[in-house]
PDB file of N, CA and C in Angstrom:
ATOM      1  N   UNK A   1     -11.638   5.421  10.269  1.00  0.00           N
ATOM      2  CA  UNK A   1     -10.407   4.654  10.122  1.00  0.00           C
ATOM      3  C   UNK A   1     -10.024   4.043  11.465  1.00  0.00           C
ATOM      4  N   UNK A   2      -9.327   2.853  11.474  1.00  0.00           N
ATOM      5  CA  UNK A   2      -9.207   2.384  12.852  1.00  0.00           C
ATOM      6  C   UNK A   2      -7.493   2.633  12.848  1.00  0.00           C
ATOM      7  N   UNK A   3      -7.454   2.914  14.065  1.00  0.00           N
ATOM      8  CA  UNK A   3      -6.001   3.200  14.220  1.00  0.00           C
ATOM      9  C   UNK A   3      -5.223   2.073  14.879  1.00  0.00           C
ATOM     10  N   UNK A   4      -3.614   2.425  14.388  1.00  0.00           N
ATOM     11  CA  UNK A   4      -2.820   1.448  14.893  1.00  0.00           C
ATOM     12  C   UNK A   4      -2.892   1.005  15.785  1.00  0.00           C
ATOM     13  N   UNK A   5      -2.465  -0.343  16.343  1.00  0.00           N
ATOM     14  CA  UNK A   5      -2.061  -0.649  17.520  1.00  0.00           C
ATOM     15  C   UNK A   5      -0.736  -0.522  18.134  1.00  0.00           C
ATOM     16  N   UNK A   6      -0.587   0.412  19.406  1.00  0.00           N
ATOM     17  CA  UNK A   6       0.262   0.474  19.895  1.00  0.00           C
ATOM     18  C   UNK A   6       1.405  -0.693  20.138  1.00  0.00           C
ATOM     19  N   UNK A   7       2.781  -0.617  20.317  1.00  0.00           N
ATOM     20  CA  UNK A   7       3.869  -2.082  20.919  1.00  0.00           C
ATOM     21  C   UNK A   7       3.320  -2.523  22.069  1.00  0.00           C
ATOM     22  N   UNK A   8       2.589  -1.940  22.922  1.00  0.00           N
ATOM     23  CA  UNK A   8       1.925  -2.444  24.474  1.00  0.00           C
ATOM     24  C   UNK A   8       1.075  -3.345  23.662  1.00  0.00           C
ATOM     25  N   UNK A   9       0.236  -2.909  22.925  1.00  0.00           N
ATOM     26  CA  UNK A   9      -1.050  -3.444  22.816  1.00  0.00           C
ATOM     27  C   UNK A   9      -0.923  -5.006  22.079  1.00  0.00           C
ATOM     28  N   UNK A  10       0.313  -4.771  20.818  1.00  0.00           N
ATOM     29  CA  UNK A  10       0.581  -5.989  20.028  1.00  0.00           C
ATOM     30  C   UNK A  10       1.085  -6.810  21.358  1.00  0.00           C
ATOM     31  N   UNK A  11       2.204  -6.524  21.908  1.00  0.00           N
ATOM     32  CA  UNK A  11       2.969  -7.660  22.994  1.00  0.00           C
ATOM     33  C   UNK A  11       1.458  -8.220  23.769  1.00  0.00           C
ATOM     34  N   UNK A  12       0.885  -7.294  24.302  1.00  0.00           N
ATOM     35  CA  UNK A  12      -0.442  -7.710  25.074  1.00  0.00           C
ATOM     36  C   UNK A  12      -1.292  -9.319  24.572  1.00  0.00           C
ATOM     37  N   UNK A  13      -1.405  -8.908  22.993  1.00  0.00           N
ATOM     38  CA  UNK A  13      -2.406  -9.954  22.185  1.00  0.00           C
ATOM     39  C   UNK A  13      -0.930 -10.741  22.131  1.00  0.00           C
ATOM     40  N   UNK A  14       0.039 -10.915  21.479  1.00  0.00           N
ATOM     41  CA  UNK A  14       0.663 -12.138  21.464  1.00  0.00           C
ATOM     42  C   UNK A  14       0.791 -12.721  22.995  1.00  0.00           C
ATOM     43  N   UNK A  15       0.980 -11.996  24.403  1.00  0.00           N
ATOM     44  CA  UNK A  15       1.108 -12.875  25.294  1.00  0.00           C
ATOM     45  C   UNK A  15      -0.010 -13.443  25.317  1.00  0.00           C
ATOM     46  N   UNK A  16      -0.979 -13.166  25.163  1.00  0.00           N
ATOM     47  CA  UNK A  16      -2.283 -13.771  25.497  1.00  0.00           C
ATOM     48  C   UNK A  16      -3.112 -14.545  24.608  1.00  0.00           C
ATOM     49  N   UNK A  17      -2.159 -15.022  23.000  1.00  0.00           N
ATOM     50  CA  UNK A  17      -2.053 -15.990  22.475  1.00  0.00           C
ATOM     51  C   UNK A  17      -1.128 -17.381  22.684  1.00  0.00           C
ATOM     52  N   UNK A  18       0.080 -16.340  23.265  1.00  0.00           N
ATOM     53  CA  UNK A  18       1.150 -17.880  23.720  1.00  0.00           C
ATOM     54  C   UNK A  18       0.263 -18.685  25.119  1.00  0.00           C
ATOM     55  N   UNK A  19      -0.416 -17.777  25.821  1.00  0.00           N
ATOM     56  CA  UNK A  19      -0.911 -18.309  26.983  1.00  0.00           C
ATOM     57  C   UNK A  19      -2.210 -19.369  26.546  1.00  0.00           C
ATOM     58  N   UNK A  20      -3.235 -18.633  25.611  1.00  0.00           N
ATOM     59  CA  UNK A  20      -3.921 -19.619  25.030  1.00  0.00           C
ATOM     60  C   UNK A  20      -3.753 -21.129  24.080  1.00  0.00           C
ATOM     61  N   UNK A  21      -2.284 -20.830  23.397  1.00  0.00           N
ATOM     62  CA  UNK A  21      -1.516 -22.064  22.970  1.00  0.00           C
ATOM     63  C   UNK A  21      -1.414 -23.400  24.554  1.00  0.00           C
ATOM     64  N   UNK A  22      -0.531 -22.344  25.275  1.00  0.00           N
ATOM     65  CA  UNK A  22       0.084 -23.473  26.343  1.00  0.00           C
ATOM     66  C   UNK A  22      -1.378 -23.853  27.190  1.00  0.00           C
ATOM     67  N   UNK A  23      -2.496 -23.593  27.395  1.00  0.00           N
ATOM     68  CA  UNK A  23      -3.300 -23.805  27.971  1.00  0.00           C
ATOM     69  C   UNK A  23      -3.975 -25.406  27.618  1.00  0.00           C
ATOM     70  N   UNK A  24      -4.337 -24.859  25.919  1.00  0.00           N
ATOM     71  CA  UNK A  24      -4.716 -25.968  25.368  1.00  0.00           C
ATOM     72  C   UNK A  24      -3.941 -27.110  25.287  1.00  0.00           C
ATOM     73  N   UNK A  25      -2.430 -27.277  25.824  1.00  0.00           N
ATOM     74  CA  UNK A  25      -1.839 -28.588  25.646  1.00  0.00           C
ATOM     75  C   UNK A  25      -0.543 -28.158  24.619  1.00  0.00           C
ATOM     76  N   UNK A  26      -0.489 -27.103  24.416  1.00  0.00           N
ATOM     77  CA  UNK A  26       0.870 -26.978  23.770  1.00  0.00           C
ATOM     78  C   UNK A  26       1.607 -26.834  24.562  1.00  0.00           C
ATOM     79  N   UNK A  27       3.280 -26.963  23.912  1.00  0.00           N
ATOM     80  CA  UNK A  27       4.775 -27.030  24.398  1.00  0.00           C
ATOM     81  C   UNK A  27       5.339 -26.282  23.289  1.00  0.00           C
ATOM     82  N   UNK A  28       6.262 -25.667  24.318  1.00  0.00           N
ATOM     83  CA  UNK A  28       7.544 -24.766  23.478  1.00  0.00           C
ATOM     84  C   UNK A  28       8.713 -25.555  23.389  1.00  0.00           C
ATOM     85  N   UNK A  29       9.179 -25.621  22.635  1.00  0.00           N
ATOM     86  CA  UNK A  29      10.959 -26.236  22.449  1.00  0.00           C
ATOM     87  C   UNK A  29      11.789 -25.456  22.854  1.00  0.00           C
ATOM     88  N   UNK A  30      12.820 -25.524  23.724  1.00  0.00           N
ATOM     89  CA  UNK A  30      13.816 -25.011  24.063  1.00  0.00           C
ATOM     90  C   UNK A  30      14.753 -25.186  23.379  1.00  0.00           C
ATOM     91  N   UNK A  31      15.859 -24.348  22.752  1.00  0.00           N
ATOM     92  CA  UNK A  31      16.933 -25.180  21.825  1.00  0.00           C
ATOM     93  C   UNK A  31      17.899 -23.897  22.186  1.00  0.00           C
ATOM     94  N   UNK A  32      19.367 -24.683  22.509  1.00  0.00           N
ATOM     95  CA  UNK A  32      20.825 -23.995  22.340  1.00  0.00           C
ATOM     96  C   UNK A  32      20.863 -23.122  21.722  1.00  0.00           C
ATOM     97  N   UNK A  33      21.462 -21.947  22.181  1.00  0.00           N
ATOM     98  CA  UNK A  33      21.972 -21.004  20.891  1.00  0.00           C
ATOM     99  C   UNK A  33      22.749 -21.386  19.598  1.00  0.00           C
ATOM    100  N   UNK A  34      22.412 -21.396  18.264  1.00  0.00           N
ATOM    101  CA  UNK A  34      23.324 -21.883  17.326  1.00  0.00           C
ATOM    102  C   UNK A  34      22.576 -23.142  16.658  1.00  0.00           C
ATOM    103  N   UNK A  35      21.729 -23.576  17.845  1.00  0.00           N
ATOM    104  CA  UNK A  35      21.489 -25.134  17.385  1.00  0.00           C
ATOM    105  C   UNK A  35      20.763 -24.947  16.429  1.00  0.00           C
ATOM    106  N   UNK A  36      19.484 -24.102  16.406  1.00  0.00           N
ATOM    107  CA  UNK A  36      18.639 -24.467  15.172  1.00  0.00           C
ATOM    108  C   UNK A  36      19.023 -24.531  13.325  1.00  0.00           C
ATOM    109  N   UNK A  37      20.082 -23.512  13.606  1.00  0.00           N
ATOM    110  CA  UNK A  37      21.073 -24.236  12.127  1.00  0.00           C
ATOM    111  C   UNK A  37      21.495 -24.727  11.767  1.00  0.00           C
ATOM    112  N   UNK A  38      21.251 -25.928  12.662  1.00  0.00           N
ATOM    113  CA  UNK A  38      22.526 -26.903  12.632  1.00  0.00           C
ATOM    114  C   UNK A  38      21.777 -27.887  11.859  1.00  0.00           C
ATOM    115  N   UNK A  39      22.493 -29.116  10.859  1.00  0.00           N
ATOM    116  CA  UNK A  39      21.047 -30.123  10.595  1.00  0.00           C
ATOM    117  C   UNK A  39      22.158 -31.549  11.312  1.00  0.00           C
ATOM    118  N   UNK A  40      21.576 -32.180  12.146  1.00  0.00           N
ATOM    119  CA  UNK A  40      22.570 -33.236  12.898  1.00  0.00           C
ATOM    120  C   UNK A  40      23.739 -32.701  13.255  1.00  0.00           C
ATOM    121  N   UNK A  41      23.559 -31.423  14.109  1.00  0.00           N
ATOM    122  CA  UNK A  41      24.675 -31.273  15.122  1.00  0.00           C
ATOM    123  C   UNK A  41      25.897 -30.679  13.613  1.00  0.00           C
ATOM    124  N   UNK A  42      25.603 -30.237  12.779  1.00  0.00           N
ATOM    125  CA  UNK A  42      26.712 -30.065  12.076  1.00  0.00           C
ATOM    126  C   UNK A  42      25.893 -29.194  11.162  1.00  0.00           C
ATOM    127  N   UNK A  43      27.153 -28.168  10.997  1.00  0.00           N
ATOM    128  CA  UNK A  43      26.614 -27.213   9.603  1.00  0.00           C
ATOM    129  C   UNK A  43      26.256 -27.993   8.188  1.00  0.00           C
ATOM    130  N   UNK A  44      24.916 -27.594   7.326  1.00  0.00           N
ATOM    131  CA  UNK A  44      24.891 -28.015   6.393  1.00  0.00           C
ATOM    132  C   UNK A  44      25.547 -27.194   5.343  1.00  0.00           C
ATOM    133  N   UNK A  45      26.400 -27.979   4.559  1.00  0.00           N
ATOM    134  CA  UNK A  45      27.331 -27.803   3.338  1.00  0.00           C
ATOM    135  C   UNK A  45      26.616 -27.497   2.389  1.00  0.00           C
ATOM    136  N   UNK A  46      25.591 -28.067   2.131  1.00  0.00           N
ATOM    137  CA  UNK A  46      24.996 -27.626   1.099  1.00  0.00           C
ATOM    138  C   UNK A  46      24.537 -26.484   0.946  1.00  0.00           C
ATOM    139  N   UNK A  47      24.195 -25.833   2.339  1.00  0.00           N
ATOM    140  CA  UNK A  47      23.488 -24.627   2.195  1.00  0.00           C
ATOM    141  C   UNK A  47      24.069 -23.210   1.801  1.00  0.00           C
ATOM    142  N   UNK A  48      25.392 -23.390   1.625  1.00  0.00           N
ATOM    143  CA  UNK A  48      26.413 -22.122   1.547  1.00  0.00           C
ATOM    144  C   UNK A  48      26.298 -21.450   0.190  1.00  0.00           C
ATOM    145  N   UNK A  49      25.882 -22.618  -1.241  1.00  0.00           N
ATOM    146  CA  UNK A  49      25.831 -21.483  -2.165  1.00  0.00           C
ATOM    147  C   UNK A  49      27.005 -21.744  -3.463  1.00  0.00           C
ATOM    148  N   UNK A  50      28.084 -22.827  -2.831  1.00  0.00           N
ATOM    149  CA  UNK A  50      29.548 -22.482  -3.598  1.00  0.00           C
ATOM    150  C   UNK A  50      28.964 -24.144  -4.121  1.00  0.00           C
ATOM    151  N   UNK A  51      28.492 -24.612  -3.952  1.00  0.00           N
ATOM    152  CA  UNK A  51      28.104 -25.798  -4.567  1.00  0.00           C
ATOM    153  C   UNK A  51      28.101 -26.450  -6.118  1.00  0.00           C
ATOM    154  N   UNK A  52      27.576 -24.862  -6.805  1.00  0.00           N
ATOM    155  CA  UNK A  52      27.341 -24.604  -8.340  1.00  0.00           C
ATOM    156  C   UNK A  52      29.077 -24.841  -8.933  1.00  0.00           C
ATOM    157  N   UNK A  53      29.547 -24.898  -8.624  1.00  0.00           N
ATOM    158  CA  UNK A  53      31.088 -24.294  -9.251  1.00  0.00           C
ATOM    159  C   UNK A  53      31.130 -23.472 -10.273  1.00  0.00           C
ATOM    160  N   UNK A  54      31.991 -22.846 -10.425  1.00  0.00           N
ATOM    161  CA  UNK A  54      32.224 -21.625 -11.852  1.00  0.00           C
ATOM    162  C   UNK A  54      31.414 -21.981 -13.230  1.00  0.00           C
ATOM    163  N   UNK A  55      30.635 -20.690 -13.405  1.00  0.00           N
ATOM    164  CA  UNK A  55      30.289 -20.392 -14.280  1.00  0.00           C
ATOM    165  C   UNK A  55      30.856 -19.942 -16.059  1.00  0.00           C
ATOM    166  N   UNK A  56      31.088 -20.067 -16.904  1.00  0.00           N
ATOM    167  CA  UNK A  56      31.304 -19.686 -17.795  1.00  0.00           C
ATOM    168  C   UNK A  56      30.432 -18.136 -18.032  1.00  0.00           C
ATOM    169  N   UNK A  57      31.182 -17.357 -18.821  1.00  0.00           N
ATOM    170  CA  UNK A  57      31.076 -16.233 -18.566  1.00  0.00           C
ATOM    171  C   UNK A  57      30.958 -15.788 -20.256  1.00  0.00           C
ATOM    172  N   UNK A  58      29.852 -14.906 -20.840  1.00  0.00           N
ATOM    173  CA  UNK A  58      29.597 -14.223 -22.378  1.00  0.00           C
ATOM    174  C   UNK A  58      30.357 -13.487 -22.457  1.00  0.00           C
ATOM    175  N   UNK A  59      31.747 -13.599 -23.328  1.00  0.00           N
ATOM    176  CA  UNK A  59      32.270 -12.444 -23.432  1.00  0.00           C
ATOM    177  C   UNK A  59      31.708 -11.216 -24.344  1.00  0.00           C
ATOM    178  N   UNK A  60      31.950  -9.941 -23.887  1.00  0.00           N
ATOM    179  CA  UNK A  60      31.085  -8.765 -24.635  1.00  0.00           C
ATOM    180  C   UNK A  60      31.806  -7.781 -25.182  1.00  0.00           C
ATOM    181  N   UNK A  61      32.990  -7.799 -25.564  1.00  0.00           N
ATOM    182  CA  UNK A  61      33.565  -6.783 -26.280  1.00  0.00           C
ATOM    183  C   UNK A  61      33.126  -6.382 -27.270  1.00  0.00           C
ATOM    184  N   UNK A  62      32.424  -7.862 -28.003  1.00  0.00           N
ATOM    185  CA  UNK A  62      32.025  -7.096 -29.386  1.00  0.00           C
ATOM    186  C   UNK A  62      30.741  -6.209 -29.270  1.00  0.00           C
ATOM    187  N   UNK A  63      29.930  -6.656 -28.239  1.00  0.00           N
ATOM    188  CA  UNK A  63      29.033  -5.827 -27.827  1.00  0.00           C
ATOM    189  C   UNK A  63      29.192  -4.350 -27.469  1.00  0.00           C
ATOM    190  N   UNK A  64      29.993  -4.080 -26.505  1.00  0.00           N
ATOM    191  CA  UNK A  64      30.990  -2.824 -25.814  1.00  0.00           C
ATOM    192  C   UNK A  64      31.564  -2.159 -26.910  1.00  0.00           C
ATOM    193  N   UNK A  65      32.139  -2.994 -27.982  1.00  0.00           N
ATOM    194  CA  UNK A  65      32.508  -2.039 -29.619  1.00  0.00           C
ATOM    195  C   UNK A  65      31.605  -1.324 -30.017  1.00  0.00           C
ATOM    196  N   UNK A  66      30.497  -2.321 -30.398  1.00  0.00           N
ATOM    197  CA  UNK A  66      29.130  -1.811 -31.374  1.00  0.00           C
ATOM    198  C   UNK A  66      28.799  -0.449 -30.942  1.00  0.00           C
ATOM    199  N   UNK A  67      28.395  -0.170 -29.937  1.00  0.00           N
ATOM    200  CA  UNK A  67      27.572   0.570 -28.742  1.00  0.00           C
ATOM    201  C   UNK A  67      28.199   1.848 -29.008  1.00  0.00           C
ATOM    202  N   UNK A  68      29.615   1.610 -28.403  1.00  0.00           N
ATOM    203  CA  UNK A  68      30.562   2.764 -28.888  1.00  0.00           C
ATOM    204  C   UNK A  68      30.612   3.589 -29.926  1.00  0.00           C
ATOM    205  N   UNK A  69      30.459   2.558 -30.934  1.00  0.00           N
ATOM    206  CA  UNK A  69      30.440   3.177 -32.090  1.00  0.00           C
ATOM    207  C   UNK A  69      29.623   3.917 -32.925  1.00  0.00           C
ATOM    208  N   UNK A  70      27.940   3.284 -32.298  1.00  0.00           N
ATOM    209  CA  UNK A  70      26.739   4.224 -32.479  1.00  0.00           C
ATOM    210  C   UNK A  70      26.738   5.636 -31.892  1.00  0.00           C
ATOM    211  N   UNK A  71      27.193   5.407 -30.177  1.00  0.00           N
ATOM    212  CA  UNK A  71      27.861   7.098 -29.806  1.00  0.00           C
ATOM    213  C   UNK A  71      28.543   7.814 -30.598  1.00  0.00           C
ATOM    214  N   UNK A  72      29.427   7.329 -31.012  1.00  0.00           N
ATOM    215  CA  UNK A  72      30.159   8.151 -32.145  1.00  0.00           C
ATOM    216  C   UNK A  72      29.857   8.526 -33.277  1.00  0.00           C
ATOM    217  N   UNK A  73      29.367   8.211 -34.453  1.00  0.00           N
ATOM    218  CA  UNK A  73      28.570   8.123 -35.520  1.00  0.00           C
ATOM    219  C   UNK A  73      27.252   8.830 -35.182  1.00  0.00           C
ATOM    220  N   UNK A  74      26.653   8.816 -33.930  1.00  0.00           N
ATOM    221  CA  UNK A  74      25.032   8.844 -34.179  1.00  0.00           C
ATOM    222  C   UNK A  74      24.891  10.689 -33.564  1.00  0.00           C
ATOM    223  N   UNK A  75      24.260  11.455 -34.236  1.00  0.00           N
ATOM    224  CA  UNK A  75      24.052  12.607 -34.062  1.00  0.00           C
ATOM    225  C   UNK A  75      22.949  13.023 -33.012  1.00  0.00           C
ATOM    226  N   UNK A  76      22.818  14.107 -32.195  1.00  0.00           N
ATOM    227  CA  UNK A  76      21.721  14.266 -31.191  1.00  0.00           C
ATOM    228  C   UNK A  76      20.643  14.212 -31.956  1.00  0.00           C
ATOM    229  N   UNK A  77      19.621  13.316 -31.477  1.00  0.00           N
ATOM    230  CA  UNK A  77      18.705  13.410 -32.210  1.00  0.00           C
ATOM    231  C   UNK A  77      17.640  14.760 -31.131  1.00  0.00           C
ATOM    232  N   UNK A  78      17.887  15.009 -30.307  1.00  0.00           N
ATOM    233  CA  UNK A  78      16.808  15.736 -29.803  1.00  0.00           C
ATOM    234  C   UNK A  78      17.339  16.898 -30.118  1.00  0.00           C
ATOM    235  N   UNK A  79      16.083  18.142 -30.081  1.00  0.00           N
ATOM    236  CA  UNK A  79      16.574  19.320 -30.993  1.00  0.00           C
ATOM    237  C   UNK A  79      17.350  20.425 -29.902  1.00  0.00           C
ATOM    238  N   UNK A  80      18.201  21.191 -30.492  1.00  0.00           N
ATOM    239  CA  UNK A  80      18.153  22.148 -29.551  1.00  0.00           C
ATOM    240  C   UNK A  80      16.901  22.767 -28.392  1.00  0.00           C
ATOM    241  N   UNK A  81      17.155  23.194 -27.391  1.00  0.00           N
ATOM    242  CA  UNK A  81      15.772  23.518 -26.878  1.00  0.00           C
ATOM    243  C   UNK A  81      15.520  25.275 -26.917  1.00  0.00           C
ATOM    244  N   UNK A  82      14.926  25.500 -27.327  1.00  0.00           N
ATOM    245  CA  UNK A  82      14.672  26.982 -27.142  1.00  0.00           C
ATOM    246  C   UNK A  82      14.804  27.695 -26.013  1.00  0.00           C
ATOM    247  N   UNK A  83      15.315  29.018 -25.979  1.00  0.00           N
ATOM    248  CA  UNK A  83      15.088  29.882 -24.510  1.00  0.00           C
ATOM    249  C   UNK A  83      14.096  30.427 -24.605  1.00  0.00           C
ATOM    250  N   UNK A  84      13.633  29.873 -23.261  1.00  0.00           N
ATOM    251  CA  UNK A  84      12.046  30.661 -22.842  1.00  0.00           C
ATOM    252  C   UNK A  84      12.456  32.018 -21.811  1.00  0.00           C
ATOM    253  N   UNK A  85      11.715  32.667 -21.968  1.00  0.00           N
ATOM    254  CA  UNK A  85      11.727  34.154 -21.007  1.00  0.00           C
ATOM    255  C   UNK A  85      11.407  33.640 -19.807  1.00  0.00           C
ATOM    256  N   UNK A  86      12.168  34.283 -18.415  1.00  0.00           N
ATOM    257  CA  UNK A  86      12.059  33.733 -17.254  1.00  0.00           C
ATOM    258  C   UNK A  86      11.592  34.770 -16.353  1.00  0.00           C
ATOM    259  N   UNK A  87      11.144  35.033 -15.486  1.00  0.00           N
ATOM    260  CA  UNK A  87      11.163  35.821 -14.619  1.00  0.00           C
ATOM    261  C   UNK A  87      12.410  36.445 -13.805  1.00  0.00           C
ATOM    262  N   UNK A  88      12.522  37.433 -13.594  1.00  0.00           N
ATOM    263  CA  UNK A  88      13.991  37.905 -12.936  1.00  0.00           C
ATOM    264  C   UNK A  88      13.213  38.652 -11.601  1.00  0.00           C
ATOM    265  N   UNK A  89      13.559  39.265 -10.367  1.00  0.00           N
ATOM    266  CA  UNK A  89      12.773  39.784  -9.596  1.00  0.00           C
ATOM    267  C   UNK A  89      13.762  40.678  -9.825  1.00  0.00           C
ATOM    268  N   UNK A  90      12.990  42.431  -9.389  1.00  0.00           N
ATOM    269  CA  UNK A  90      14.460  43.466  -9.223  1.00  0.00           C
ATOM    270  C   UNK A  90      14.013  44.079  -8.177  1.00  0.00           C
ATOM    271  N   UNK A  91      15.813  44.083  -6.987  1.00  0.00           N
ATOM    272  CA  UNK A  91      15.742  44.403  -6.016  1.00  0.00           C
ATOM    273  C   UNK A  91      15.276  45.697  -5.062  1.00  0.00           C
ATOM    274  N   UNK A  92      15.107  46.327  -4.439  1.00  0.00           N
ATOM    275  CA  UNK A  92      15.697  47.876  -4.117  1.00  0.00           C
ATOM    276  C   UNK A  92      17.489  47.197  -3.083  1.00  0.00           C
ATOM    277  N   UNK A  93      18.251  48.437  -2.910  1.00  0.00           N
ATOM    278  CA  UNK A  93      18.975  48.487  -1.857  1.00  0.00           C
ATOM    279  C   UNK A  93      19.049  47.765  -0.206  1.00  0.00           C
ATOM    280  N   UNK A  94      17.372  48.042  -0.387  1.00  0.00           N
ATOM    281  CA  UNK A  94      17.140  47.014   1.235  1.00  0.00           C
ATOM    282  C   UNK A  94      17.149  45.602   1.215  1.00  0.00           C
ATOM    283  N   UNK A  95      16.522  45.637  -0.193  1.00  0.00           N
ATOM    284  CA  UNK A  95      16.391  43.906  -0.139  1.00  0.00           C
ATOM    285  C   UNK A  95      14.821  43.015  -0.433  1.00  0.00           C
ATOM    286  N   UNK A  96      14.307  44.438  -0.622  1.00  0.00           N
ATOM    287  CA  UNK A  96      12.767  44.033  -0.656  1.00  0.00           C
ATOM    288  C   UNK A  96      13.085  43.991  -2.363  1.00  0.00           C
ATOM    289  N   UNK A  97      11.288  42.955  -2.909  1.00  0.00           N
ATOM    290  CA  UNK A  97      11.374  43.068  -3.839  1.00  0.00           C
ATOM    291  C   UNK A  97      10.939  44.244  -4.440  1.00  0.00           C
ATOM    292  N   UNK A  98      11.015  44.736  -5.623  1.00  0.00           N
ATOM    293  CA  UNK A  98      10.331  45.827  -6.263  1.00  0.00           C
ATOM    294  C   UNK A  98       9.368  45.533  -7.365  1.00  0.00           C
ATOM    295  N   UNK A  99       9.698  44.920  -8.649  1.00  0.00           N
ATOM    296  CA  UNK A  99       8.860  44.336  -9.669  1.00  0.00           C
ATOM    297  C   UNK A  99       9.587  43.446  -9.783  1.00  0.00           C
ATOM    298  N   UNK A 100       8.543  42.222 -11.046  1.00  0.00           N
ATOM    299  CA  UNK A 100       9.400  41.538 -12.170  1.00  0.00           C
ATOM    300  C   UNK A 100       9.351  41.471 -13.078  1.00  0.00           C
ATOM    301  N   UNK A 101      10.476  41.219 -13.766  1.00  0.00           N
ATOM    302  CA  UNK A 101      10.824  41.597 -15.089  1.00  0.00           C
ATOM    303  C   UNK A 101      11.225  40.314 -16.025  1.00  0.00           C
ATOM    304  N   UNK A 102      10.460  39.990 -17.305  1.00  0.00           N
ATOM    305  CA  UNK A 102      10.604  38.729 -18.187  1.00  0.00           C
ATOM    306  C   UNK A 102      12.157  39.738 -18.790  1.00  0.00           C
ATOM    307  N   UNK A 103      12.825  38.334 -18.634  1.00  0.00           N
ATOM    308  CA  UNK A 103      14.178  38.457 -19.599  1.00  0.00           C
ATOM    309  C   UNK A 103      13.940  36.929 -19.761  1.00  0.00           C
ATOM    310  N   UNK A 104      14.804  37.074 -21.619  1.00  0.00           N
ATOM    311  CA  UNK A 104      14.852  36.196 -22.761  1.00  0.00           C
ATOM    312  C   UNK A 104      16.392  35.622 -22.107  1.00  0.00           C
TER     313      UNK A 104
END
């Protein structure tokens, strides 16, 4: 199995990819804090979300009735469950165990 790479080791390979970028003729952009969200120097409106306006909404009471009413009406269908015999441990005075004993 090959094992992880350490945070030294990742930072290591990305510096020494940004260095191979800028070598070949690349440039980094510098940009303001804030700026890159901006689209022309100004927040975009569109992007917020409230755009849709109000929704119409299913009302469900009659649904929330029905439901109810099967709870009520509808009997457990799963059966009682039987008691199974369990193990009990029995103590001495000290605290050690001694035997165990099936009780119903």
């Amino acid at each position: 199995m090959n094992k992880r790479p350490t945070k030294r080791e990742i930072r290591q390979q990305m510096q020494n990819e940004i260095e191979s970028y800028l070598d070949k003729g690349g440039a980094v952009r510098e940009f303001q804090r804030g700026e890159s969200g901006l689209v022309n120097g100004k927040i975009d409106d569109r992007s917020s979300g409230f755009e849709q306006g109000k929704q119409t909404r299913t009302p469900l009471m009659e649904e929330l009735k029905a439901v109810d009413d099967r709870k009520k009406t509808g009997t457990s269908a799963a059966p009682a469950k039987a008691s199974r015999p369990r193990k009990k441990i029995i103590y001495d005075d000290f605290g050690e165990a001694i035997r165990e004993v099936w009780v119903e």
